[in-house]
N, C-alpha and C. Protein backbone atom coordinates (compact mmCIF):
# COMPACT_ATOMS: atom_id res chain seq x y z
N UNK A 1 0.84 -1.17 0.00
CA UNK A 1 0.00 0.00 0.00
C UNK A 1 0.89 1.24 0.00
N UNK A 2 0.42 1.81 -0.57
CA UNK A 2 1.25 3.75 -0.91
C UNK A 2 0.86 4.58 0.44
N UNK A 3 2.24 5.00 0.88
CA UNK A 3 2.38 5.86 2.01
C UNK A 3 1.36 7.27 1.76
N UNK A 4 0.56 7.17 3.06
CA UNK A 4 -0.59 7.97 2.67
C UNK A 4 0.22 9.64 3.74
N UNK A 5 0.01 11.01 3.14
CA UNK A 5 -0.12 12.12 4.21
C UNK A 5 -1.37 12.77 4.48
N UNK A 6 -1.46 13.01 5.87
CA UNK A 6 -3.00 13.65 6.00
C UNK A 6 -2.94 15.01 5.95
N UNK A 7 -3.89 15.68 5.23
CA UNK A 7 -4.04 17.04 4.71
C UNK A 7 -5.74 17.47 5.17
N UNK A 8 -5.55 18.72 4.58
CA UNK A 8 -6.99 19.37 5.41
C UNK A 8 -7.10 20.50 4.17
N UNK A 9 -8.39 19.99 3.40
CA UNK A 9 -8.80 20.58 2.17
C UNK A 9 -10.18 21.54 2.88
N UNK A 10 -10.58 22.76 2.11
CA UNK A 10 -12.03 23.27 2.14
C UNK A 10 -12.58 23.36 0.90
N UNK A 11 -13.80 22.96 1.31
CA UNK A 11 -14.65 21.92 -0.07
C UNK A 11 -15.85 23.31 0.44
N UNK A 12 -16.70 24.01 -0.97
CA UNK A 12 -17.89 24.12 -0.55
C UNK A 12 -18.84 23.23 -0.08
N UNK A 13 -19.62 23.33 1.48
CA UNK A 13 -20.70 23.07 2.22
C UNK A 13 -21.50 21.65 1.13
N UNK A 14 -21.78 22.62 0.30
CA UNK A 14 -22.66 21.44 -0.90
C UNK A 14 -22.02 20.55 -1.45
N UNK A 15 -20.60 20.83 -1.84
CA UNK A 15 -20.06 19.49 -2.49
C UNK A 15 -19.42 18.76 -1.61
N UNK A 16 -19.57 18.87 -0.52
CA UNK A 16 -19.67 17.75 1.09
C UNK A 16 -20.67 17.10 0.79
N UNK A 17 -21.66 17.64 0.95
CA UNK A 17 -23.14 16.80 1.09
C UNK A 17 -23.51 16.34 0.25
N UNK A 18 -23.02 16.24 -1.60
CA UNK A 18 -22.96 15.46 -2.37
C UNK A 18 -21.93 14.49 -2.26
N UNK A 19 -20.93 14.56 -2.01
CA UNK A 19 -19.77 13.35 -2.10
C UNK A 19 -20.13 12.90 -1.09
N UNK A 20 -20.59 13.23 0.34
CA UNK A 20 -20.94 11.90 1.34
C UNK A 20 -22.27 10.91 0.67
N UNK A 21 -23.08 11.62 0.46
CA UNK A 21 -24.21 10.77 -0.91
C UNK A 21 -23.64 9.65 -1.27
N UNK A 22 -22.02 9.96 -2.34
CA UNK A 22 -22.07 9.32 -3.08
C UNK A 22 -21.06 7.90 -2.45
N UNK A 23 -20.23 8.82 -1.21
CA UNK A 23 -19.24 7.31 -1.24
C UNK A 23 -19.14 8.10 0.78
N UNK A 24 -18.71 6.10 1.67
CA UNK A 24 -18.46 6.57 2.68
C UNK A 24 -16.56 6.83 2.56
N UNK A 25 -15.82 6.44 1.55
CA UNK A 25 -14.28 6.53 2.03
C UNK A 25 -13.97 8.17 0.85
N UNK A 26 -14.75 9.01 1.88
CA UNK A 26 -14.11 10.24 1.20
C UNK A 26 -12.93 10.78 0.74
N UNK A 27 -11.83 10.06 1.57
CA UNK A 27 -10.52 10.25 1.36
C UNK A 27 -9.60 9.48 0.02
N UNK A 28 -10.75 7.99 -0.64
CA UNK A 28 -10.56 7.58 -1.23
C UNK A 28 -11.13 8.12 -2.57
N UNK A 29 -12.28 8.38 -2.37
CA UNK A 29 -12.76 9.26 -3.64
C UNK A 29 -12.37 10.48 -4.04
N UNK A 30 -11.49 11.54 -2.92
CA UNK A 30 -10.55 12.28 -3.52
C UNK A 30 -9.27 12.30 -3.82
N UNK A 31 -8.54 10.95 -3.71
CA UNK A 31 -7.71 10.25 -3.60
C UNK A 31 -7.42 10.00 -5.80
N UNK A 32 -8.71 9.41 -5.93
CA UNK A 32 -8.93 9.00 -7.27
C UNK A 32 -8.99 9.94 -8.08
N UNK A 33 -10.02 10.95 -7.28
CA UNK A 33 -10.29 12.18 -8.27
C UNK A 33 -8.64 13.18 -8.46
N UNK A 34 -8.08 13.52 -7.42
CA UNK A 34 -6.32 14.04 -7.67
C UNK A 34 -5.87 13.24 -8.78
N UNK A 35 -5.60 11.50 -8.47
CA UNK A 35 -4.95 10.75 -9.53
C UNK A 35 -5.32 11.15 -11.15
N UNK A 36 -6.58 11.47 -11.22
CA UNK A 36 -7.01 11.08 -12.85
C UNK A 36 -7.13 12.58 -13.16
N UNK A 37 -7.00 13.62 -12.21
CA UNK A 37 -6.57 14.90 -12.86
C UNK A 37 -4.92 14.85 -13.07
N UNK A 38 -4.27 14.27 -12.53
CA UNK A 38 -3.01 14.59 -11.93
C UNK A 38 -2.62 13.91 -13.97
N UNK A 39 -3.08 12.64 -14.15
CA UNK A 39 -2.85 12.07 -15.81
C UNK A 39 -3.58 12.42 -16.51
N UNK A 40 -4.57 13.17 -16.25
CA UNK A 40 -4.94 14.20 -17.35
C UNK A 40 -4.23 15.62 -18.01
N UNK A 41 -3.25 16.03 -16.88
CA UNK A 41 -2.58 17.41 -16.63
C UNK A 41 -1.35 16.52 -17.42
N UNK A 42 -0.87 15.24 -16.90
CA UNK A 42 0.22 14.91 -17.70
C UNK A 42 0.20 14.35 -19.48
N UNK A 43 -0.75 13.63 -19.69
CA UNK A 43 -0.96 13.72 -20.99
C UNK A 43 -1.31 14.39 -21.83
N UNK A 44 -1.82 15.78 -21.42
CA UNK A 44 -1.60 17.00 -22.00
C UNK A 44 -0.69 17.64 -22.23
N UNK A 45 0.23 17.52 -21.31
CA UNK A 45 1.48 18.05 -21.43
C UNK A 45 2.29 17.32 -22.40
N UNK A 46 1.98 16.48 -22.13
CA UNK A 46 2.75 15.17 -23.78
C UNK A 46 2.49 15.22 -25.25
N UNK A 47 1.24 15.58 -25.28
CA UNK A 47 0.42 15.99 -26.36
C UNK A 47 0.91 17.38 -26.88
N UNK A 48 0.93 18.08 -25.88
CA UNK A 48 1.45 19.64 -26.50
C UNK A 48 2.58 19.23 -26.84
N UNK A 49 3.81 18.84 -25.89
CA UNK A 49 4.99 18.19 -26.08
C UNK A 49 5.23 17.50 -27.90
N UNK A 50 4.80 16.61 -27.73
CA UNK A 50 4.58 16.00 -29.33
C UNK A 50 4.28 16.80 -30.54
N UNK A 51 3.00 17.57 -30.33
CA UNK A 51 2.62 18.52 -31.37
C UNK A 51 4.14 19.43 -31.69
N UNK A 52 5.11 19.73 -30.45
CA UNK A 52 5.51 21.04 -30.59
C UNK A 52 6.70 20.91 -31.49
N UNK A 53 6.90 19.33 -31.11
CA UNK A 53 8.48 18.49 -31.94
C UNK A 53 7.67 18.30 -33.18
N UNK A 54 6.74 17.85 -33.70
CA UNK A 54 6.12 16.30 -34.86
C UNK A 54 4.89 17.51 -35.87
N UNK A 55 4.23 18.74 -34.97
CA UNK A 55 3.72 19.20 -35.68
C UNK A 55 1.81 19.13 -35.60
N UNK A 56 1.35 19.95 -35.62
CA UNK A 56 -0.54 19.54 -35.20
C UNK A 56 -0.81 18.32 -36.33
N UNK A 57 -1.41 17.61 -35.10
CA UNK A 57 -2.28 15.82 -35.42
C UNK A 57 -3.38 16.71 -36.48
N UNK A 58 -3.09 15.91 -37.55
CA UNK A 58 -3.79 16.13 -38.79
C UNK A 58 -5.25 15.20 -38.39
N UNK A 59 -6.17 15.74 -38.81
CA UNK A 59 -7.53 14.95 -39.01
C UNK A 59 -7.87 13.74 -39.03
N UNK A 60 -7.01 13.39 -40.03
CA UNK A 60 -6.78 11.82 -40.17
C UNK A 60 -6.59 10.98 -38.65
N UNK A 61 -5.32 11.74 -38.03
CA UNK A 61 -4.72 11.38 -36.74
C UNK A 61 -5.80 11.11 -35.49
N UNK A 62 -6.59 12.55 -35.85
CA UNK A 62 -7.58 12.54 -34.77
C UNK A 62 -8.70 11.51 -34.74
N UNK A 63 -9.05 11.18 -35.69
CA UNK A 63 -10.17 10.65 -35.97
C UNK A 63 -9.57 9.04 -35.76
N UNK A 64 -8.52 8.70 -35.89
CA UNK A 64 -7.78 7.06 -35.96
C UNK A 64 -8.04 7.19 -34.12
N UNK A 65 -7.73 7.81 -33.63
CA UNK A 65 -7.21 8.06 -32.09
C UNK A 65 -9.08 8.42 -31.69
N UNK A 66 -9.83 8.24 -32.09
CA UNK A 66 -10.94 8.68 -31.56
C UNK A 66 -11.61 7.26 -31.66
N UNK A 67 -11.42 6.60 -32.67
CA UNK A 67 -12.04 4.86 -33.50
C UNK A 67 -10.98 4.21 -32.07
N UNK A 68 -9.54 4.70 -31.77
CA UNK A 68 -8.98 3.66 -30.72
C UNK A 68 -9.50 3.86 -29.70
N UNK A 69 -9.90 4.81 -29.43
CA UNK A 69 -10.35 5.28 -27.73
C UNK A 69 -11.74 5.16 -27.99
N UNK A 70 -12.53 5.73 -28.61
CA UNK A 70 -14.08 5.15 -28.38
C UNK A 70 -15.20 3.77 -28.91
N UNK A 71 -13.86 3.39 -30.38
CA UNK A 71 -14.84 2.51 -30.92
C UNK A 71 -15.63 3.26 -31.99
N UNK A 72 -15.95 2.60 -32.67
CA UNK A 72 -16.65 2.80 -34.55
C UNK A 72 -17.96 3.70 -34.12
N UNK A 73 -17.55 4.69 -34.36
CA UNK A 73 -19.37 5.74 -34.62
C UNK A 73 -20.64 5.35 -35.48
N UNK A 74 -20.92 4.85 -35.42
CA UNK A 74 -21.72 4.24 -36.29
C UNK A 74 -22.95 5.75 -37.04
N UNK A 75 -23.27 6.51 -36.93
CA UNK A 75 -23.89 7.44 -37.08
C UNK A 75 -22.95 8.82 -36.93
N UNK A 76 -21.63 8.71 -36.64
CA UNK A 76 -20.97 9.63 -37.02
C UNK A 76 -20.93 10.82 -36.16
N UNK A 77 -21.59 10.40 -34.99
CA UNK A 77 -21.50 11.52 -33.70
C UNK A 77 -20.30 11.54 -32.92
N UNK A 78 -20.20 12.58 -32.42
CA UNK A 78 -18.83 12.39 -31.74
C UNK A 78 -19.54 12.11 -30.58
N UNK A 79 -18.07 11.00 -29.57
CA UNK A 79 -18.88 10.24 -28.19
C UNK A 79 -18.79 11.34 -27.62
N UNK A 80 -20.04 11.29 -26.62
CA UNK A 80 -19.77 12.02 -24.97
C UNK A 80 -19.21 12.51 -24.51
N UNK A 81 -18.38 13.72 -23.91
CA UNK A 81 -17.24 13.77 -22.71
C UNK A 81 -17.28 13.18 -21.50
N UNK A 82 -16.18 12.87 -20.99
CA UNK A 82 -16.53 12.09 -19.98
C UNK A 82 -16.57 12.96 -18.31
């Protein structure tokens, strides 16, 4: 298990009383939520990174990388954000 430090965040009033709703290990559900910003902030940075050496992902690029990550559109909508 990963060496945990205890910290002391202020959350607006309301988004307390929604996240206890949703989960009792609060510390774990902001735990997850840091992680998947924390590789969102870094694969952006990779992405700009790449573009800045290789040049802007042509259309083609985007759209191959959209069929790998979401799967065949069948009607040609773009998926959801998540």
């Amino acid at each position: 298990m990963a060496s945990t430090t205890r910290i002391t965040v202020t959350l607006p009033t309301e988004q307390v009383d929604e996240l206890k709703k949703l989960t009792d290990n609060v510390s774990g559900y902001v735990a997850e939520a840091v992680a998947r910003q924390i590789r969102h902030q870094l694969l952006g940075d990779d992405l700009r990174r790449y573009q800045e050496q290789h040049g802007v992902f042509t259309e083609e690029e985007l759209a191959e990388a959209r069929t790998r990550i979401f799967g065949t559109q069948s009607n040609g909508a773009e998926p959801a954000a998540a």
